[in-house]
Every structure is written in structure tokens, then in C-alpha cells.
C-alpha atoms as a PDB file:
ATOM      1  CA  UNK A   1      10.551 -64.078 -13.556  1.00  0.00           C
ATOM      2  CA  UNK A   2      11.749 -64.745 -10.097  1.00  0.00           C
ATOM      3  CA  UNK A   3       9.654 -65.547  -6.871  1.00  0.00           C
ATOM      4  CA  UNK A   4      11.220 -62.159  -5.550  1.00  0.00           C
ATOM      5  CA  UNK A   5      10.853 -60.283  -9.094  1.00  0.00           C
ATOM      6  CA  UNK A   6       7.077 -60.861  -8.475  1.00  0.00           C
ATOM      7  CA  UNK A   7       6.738 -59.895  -4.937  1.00  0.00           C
ATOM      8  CA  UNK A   8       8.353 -56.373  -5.656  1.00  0.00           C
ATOM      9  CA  UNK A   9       6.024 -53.953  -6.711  1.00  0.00           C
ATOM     10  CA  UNK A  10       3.739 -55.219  -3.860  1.00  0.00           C
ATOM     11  CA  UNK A  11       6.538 -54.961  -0.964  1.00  0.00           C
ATOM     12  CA  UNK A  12       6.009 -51.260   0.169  1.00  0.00           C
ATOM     13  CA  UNK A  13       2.276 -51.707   1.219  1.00  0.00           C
ATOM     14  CA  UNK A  14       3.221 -55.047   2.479  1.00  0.00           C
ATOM     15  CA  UNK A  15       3.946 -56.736   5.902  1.00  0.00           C
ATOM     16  CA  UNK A  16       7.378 -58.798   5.905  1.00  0.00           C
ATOM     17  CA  UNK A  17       8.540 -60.463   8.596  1.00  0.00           C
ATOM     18  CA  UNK A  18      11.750 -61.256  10.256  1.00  0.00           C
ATOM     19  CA  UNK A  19      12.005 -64.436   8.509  1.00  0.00           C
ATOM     20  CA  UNK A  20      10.865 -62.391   4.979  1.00  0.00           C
ATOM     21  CA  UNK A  21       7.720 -63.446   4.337  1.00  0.00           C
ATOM     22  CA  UNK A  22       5.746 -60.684   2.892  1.00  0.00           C
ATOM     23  CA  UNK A  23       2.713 -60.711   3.895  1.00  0.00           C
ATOM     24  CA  UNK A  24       0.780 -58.342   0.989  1.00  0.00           C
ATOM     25  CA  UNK A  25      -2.675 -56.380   1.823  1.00  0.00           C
ATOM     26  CA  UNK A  26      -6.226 -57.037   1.038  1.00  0.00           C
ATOM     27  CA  UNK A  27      -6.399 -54.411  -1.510  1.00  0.00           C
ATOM     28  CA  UNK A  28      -3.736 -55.387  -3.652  1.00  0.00           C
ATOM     29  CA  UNK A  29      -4.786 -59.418  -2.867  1.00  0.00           C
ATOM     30  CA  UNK A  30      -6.653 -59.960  -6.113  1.00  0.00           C
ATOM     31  CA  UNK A  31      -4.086 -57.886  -8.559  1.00  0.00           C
ATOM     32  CA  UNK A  32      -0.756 -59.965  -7.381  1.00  0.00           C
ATOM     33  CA  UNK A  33      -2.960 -63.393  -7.818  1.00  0.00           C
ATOM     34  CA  UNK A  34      -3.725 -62.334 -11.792  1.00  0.00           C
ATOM     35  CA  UNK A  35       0.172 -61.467 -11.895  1.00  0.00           C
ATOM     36  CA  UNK A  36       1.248 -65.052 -10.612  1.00  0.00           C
ATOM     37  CA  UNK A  37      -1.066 -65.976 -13.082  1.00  0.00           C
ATOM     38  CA  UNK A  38      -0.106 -64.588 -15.791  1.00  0.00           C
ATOM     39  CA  UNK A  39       3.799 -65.116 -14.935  1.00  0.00           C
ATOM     40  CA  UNK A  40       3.036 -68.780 -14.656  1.00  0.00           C
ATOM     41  CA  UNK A  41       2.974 -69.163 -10.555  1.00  0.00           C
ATOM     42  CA  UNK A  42       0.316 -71.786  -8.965  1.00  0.00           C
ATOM     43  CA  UNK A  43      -0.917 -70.920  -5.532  1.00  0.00           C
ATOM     44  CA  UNK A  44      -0.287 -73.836  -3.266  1.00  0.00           C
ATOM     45  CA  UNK A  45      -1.646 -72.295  -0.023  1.00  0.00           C
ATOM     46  CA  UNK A  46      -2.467 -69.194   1.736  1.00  0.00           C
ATOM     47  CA  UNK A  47      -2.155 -67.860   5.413  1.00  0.00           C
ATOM     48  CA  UNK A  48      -3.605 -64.626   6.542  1.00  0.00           C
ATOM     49  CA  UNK A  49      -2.662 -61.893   9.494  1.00  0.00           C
ATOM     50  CA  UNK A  50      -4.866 -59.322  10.809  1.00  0.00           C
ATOM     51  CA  UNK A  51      -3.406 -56.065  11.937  1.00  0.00           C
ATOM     52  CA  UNK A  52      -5.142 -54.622  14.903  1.00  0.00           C
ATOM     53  CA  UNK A  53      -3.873 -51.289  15.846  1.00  0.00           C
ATOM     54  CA  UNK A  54       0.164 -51.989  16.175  1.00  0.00           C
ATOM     55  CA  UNK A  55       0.165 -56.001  16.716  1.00  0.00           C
ATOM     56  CA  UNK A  56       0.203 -58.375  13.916  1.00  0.00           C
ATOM     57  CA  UNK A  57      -1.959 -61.976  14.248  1.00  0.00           C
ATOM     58  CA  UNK A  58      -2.136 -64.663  12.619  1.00  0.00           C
ATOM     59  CA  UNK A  59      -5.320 -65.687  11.815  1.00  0.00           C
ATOM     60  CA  UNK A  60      -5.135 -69.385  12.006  1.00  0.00           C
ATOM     61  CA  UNK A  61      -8.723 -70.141  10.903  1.00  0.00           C
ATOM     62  CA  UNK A  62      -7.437 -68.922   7.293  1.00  0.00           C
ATOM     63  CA  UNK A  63      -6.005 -70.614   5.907  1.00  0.00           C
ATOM     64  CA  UNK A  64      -6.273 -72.278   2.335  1.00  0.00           C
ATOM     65  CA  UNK A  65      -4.353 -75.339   1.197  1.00  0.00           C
ATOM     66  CA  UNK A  66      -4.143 -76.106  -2.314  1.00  0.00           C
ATOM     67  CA  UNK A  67      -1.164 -77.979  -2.441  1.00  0.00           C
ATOM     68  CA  UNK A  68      -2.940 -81.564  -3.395  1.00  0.00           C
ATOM     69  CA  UNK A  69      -3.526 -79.734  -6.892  1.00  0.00           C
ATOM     70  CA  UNK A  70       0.294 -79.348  -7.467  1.00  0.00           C
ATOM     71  CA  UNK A  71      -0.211 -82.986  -9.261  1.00  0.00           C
ATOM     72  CA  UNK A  72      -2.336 -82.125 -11.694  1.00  0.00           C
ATOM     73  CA  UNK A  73      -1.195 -80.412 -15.094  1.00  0.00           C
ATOM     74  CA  UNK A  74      -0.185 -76.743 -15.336  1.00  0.00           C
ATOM     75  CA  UNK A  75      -2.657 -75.842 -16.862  1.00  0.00           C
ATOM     76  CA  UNK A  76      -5.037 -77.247 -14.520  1.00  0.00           C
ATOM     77  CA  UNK A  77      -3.345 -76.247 -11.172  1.00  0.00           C
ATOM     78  CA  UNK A  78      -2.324 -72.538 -12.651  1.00  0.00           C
ATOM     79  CA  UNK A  79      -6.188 -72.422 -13.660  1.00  0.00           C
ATOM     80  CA  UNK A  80      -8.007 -73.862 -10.490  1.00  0.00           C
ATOM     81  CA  UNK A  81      -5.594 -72.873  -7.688  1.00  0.00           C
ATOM     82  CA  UNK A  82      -6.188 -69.070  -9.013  1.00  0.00           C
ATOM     83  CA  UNK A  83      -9.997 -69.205  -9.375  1.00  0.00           C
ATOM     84  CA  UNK A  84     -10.266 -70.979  -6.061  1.00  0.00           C
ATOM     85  CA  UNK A  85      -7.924 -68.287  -4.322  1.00  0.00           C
ATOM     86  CA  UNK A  86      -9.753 -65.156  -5.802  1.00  0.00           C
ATOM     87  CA  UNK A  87     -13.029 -67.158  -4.256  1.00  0.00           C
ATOM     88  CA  UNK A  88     -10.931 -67.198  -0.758  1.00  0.00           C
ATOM     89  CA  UNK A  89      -9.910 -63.974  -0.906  1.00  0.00           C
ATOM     90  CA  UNK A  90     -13.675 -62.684  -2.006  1.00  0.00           C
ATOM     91  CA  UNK A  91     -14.760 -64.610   1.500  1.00  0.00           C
ATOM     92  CA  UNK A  92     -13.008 -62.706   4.120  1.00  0.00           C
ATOM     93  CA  UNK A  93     -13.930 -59.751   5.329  1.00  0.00           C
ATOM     94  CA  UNK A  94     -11.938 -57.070   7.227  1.00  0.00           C
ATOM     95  CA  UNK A  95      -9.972 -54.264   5.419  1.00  0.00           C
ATOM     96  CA  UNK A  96      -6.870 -54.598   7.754  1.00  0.00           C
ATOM     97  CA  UNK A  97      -6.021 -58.392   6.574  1.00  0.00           C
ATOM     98  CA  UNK A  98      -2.804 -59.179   4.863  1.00  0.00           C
ATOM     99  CA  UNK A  99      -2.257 -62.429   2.877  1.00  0.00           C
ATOM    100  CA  UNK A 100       1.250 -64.969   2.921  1.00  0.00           C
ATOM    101  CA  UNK A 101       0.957 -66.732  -0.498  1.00  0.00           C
ATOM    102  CA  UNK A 102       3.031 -70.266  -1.066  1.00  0.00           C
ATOM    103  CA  UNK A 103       3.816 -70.436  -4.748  1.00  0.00           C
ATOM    104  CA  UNK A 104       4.937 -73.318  -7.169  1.00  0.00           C
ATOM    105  CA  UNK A 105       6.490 -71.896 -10.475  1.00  0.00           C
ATOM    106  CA  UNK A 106       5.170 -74.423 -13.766  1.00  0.00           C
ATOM    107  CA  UNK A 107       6.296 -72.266 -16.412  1.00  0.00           C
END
């Protein structure tokens, strides 16, 4: 499976931006982390926007950086960097946040 192949079902809810990067909402946050997962996707970082009414910010206070696991085993990194995301996501509150994920393919 392809970066893009795993960002489609998620693109019509989501935000994308000139430069592409789909930004994918809260709600669906949790279900498109098991699905890297699964298809063998690491998360090396995450950046967040906020939609308030028709503008779009970034939210540069989160942000997570996992990318010092991309050393460690697949096994490891697919394993940690998903636990510790799901625990990022779980932290944030707001329904109208939309989350940029940075992805290293091990498998």
C-alpha cells in the first residue's frame, strides 16, 4: 500500500492544503493511526490545525515528534510511535482539530 492509497478513504472529511497535505479530523484520528498500523506505517511526527469558523490555524504548541524512534526496529517504532500517538491524540481537546501525520513505511 501506498502513502496516498492510505490517505484515501479519509480525504473527503479532511483538510488538504495547497501544498497537499491532508490534514484528517479528530474523529477519524484514532481509526487512520490503527490503519497505518496495520499497513505497516510508523508515525514520525504530528502537527495539528484548528478550524475556527472559516480560517484554518496551525496550532504550533502541537506538535509531536517521534522521529528519534525511526532507529529502532520495526517492530519497536511501528509499536511505540502508534501507542504514543493514540496517547497524543487522547490529550487534546477540541472537536474542530485536524491532524498532519509524517509517516515512515517499514514493511
Amino acid at each position: 500500500m501506498t502513502e496516498q492509497e492510505l490517505y484515501e478513504p479519509y480525504r473527503t472529511a479532511s483538510i488538504v492544503t495547497l501544498g497537499g497535505e491532508v490534514y484528517i479530523p479528530k474523529r477519524q484520528a484514532a481509526q487512520f493511526l490503527a490503519r497505518c498500523n496495520k499497513e505497516g506505517f510508523g508515525i514520525l511526527g504530528i502537527d495539528c490545525i484548528r478550524q475556527e469558523g472559516n480560517r484554518t490555524i496551525l496550532d504550533s504548541e502541537l506538535i509531536a515528534d517521534f522521529s528519534s524512534r525511526a532507529r529502532e526496529d520495526d517492530s519497536s517504532f511501528l509499536r511505540s510511535t502508534f501507542e504514543d500517538a493514540l496517547r497524543f491524540l487522547d490529550g487534546i481537546e477540541g472537536d474542530e482539530i485536524f491532524f498532519s501525520f509524517t509517516l515512515k513505511q517499514v514493511r
